[in-house]
Protein backbone atom coordinates (compact mmCIF):
# COMPACT_ATOMS: atom_id res chain seq x y z
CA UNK A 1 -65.06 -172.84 114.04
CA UNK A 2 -66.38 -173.44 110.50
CA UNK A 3 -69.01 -171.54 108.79
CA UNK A 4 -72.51 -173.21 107.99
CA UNK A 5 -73.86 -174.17 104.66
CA UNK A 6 -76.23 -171.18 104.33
CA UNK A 7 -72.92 -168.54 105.97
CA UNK A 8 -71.05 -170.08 102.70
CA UNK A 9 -73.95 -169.22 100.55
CA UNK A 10 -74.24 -165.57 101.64
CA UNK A 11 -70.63 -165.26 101.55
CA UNK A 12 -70.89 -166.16 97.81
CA UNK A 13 -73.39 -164.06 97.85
CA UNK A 14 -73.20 -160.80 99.69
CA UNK A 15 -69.63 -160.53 100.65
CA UNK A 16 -69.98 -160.48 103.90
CA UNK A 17 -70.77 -162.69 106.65
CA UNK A 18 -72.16 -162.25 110.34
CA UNK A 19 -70.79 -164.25 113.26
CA UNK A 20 -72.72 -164.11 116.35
CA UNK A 21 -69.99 -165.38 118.57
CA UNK A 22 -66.22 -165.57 117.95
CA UNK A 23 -65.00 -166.06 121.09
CA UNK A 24 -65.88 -166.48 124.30
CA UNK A 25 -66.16 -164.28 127.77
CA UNK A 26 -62.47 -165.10 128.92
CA UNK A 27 -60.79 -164.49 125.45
CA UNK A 28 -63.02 -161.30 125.24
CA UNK A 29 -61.68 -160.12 128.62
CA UNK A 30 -58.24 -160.63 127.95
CA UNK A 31 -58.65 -158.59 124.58
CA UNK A 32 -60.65 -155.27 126.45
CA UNK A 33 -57.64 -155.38 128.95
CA UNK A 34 -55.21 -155.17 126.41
CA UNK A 35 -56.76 -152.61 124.36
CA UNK A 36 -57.53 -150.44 127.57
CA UNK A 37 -53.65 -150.65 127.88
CA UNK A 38 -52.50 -149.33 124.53
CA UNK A 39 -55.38 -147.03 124.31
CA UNK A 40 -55.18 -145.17 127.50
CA UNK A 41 -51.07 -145.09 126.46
CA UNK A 42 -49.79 -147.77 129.63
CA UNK A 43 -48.54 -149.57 126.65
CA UNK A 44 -46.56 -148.18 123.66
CA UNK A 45 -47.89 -148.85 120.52
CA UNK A 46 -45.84 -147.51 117.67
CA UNK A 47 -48.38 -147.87 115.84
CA UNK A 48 -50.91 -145.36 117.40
CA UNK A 49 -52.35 -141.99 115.10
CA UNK A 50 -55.23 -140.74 113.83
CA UNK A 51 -56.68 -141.99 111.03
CA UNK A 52 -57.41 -139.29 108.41
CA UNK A 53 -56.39 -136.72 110.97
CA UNK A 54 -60.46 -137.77 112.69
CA UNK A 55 -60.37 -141.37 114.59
CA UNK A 56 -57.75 -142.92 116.91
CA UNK A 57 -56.30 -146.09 115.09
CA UNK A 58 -53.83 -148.19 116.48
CA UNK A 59 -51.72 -150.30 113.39
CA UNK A 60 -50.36 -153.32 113.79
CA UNK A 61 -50.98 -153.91 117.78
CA UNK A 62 -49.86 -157.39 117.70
CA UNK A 63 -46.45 -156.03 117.91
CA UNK A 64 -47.51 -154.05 121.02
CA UNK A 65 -48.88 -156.34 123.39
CA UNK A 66 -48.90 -160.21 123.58
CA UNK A 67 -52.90 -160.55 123.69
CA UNK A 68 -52.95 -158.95 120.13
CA UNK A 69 -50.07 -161.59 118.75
CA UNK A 70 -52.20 -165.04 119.24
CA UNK A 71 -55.35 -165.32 120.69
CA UNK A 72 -58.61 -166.71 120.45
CA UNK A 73 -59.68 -164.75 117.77
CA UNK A 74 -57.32 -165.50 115.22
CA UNK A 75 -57.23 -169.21 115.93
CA UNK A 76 -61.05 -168.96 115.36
CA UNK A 77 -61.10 -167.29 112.16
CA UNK A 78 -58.04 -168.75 110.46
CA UNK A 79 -60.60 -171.99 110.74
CA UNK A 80 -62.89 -169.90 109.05
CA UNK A 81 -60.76 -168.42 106.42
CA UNK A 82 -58.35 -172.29 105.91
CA UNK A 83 -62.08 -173.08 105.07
CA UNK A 84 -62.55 -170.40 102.63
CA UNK A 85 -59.37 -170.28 101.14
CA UNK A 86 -58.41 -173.96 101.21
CA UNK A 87 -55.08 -173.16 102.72
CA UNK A 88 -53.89 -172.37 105.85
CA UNK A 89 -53.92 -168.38 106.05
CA UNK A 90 -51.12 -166.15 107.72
CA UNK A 91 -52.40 -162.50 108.75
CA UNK A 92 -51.32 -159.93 107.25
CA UNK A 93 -52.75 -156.60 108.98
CA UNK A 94 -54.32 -155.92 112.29
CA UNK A 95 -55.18 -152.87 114.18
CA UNK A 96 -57.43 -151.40 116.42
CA UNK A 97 -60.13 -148.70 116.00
CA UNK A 98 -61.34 -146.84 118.85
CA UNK A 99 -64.96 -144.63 118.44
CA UNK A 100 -65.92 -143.90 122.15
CA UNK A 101 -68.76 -142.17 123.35
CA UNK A 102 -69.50 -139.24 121.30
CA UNK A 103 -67.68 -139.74 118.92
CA UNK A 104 -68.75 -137.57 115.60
CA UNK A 105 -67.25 -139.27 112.91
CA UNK A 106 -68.30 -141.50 110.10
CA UNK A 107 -65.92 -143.95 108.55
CA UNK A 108 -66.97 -143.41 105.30
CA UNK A 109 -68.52 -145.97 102.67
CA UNK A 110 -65.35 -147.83 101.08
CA UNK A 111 -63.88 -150.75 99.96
CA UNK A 112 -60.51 -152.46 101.48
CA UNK A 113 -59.01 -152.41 98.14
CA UNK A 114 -59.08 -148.68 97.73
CA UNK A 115 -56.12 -148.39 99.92
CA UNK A 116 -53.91 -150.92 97.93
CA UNK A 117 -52.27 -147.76 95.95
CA UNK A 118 -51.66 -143.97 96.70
CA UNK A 119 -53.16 -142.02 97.16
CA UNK A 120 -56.11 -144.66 96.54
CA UNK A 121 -56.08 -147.67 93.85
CA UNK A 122 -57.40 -147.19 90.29
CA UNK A 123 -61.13 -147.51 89.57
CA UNK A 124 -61.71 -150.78 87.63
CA UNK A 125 -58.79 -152.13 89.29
CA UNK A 126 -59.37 -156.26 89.75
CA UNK A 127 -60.20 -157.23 93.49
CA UNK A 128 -58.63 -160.26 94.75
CA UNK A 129 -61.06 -161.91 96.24
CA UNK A 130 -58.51 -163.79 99.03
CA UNK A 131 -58.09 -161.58 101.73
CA UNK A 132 -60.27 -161.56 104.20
CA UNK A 133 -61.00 -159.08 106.95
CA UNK A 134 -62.56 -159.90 109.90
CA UNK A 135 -64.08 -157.32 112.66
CA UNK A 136 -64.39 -158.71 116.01
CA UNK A 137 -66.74 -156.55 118.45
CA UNK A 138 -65.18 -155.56 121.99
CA UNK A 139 -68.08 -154.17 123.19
CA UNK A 140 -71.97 -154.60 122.39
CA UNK A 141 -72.73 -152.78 118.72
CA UNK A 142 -75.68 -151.48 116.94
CA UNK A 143 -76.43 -148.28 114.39
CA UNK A 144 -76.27 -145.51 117.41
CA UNK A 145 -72.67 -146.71 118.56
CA UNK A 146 -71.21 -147.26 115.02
CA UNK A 147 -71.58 -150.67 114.11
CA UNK A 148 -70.55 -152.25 110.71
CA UNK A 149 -73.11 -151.87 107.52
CA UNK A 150 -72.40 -153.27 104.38
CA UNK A 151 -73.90 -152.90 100.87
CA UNK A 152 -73.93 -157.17 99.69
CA UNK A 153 -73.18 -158.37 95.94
CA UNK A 154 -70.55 -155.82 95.17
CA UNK A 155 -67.50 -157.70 95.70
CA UNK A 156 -67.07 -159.41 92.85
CA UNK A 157 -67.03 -156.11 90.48
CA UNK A 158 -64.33 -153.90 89.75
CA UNK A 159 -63.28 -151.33 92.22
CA UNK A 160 -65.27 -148.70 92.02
CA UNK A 161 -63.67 -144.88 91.65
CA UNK A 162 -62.15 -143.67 95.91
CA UNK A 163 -61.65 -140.13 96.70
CA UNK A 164 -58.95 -139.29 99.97
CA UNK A 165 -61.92 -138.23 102.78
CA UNK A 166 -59.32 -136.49 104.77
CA UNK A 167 -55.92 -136.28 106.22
CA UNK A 168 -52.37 -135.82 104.08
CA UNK A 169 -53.30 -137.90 100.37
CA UNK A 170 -49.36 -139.21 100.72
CA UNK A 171 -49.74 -140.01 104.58
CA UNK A 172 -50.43 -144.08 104.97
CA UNK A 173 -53.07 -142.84 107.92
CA UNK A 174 -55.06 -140.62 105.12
CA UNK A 175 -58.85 -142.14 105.35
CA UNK A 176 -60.35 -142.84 101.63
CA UNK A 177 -64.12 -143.14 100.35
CA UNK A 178 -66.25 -143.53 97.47
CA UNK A 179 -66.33 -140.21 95.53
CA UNK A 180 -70.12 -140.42 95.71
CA UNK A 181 -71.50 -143.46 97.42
CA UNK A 182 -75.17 -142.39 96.59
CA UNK A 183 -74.77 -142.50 93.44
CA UNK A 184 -72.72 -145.55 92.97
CA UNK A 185 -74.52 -147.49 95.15
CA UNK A 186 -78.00 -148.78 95.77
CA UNK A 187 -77.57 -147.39 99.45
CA UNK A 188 -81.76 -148.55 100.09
CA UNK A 189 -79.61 -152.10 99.86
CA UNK A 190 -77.33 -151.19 102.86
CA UNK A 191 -77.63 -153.79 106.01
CA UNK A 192 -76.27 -153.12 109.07
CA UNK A 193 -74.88 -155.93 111.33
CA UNK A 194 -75.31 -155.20 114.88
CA UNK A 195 -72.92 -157.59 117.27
CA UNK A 196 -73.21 -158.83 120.93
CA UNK A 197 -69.49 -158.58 122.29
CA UNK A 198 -67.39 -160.92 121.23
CA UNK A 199 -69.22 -161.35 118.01
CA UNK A 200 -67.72 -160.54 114.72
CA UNK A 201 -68.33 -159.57 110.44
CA UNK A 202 -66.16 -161.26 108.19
CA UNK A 203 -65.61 -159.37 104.79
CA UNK A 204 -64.26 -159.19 101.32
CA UNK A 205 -61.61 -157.20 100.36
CA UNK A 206 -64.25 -155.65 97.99
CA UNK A 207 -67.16 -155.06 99.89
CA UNK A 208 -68.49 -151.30 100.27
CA UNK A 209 -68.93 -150.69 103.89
CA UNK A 210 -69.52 -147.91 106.33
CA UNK A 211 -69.60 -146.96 110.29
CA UNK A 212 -71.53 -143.99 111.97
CA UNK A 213 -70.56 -142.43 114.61
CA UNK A 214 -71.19 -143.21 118.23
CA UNK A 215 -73.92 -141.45 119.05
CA UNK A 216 -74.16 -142.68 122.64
CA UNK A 217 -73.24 -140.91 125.45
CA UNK A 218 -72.35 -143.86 127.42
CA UNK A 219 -71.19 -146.44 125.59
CA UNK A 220 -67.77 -147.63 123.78
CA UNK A 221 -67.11 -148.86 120.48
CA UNK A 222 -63.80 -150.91 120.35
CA UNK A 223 -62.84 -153.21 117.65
CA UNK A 224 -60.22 -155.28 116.67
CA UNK A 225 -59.64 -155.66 113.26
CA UNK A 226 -56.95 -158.20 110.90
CA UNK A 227 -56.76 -159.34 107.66
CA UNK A 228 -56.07 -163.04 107.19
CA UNK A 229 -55.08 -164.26 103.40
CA UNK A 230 -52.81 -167.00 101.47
CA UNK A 231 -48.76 -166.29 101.60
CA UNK A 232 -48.98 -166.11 98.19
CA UNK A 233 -51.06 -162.45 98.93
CA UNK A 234 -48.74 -161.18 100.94
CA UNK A 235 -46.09 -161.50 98.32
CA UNK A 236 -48.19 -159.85 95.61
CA UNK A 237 -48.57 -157.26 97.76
CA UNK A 238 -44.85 -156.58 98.44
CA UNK A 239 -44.40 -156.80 94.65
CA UNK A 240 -46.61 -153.93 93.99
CA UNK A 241 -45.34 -151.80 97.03
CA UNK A 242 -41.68 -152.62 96.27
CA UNK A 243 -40.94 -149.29 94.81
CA UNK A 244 -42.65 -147.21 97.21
CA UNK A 245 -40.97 -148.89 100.77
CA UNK A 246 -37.49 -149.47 101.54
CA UNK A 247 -36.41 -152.43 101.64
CA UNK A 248 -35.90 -153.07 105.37
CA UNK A 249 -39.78 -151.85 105.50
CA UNK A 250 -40.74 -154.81 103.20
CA UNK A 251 -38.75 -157.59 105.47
CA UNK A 252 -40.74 -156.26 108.37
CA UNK A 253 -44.20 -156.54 106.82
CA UNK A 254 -43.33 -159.92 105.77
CA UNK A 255 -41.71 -161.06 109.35
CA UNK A 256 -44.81 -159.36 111.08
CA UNK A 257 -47.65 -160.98 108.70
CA UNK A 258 -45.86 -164.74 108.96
CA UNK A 259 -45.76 -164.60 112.98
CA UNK A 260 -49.37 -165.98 112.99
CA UNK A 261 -49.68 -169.13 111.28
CA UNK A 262 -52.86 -171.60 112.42
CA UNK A 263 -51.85 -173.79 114.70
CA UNK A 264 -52.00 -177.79 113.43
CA UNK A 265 -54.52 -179.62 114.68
């Protein structure tokens, strides 16, 4: 899959891209079954905890169950981001985030790069604008069951000043926003991207964005969630976490983010 002309020009743009369909019914069947699995605990995921202490996360669930390691969805958008990029990307992050019926948590406005130090990244910190996270919808989404809302054109500034939301400030699962979102943002600007299943939002690693909470009583909102970038990312990224991880931590991030490569053509 390759994005149009006019999805490069938003991209550019806003930050942010909508893509109505990522994969099809099968692919999106086999991902619900697997995420049923670790979710409902029939399959281990060391990964599993609550992030800021408020919504079930599940890190790094391609090292949990098969369906998470390869699938349609990553072959998809590592077309996408090979396209954006002009390389061939390797992931480096995935995980799950589960908001089911009821739910009555926000994840707060935020950018990705906030959580590149501890207990948040620098304001005015430089955003590297390679990695790219993409947010494929399990289930149908709109604004009463939490879908994804972004606020376009801010990804090319500076990161703006993060705050830790909740949960332990030295605890990797601690949830981070933007010490006061109405005031540094133009929140009238905010536009929400509602999915079919099996639809997805590609973002920046410096675009402000926000969920509600579910406010259904009946329906789920599960999403699978990974960051694809250039090796040369994942490197930086080891260089400025060196100090904080032991070493046998940093050989696992790096042997977990290389198992997905795109597949030659």
């Amino acid at each position: 899959m390759r994005l149009s002309d006019g999805q490069l020009r938003a991209w550019d743009r806003d930050g942010f891209v909508v893509i109505e369909r990522l994969i099809d019914d099968a692919a999106l069947a086999e991902l619900r079954e697997a995420y049923d699995a670790i979710l409902s605990r029939r399959v281990a995921a060391a990964g599993d905890r609550m992030l800021g202490g408020i919504t079930r996360q599940v890190m790094m669930a391609c090292t949990a169950h098969p369906a998470f390691h390869r699938n349609e969805a990553l072959e998809e958008a590592a077309e996408i981001a090979e396209q954006l990029l002009g390389e061939a990307p390797i992931r480096t992050f995935d995980m799950l985030i589960d908001k089911p019926p009821g739910h009555p948590f926000a994840t707060p406005w935020h950018q990705d790069m906030s959580y590149a130090g501890f207990p948040f990244a620098p304001e005015g910190a430089r955003i590297p604008l390679e990695t790219l996270q993409f947010w494929v919808a399990l289930d149908d989404v709109d604004a009463a069951n939490g879908c994804m809302h972004f606020l376009p054109g801010q990804h090319k500034a500076p990161l703006l000043a993060h705050r830790v939301a909740s949960g332990d400030p030295n605890d990797d699962a601690r949830l981070l926003e933007l010490v006061d979102a109405e005031r540094q943002l133009d929140l009238s600007r905010a536009v929400a991207a509602p999915l079919r299943a099996g639809g997805a939002t590609l973002h920046s690693y410096g675009t402000p964005h926000y969920t509600p909470p579910n406010r259904t009583a009946d329906r789920a909102r599960r999403a699978f969630i990974f960051n694809l970038a250039p090796l040369g990312m994942l490197e930086r990224t080891a260089e400025q976490l060196g100090d904080k991880l032991p070493p046998a931590a940093l050989v696992a991030m790096r042997q977990l983010a290389t198992s997905f490569r795109r597949r030659e053509s």
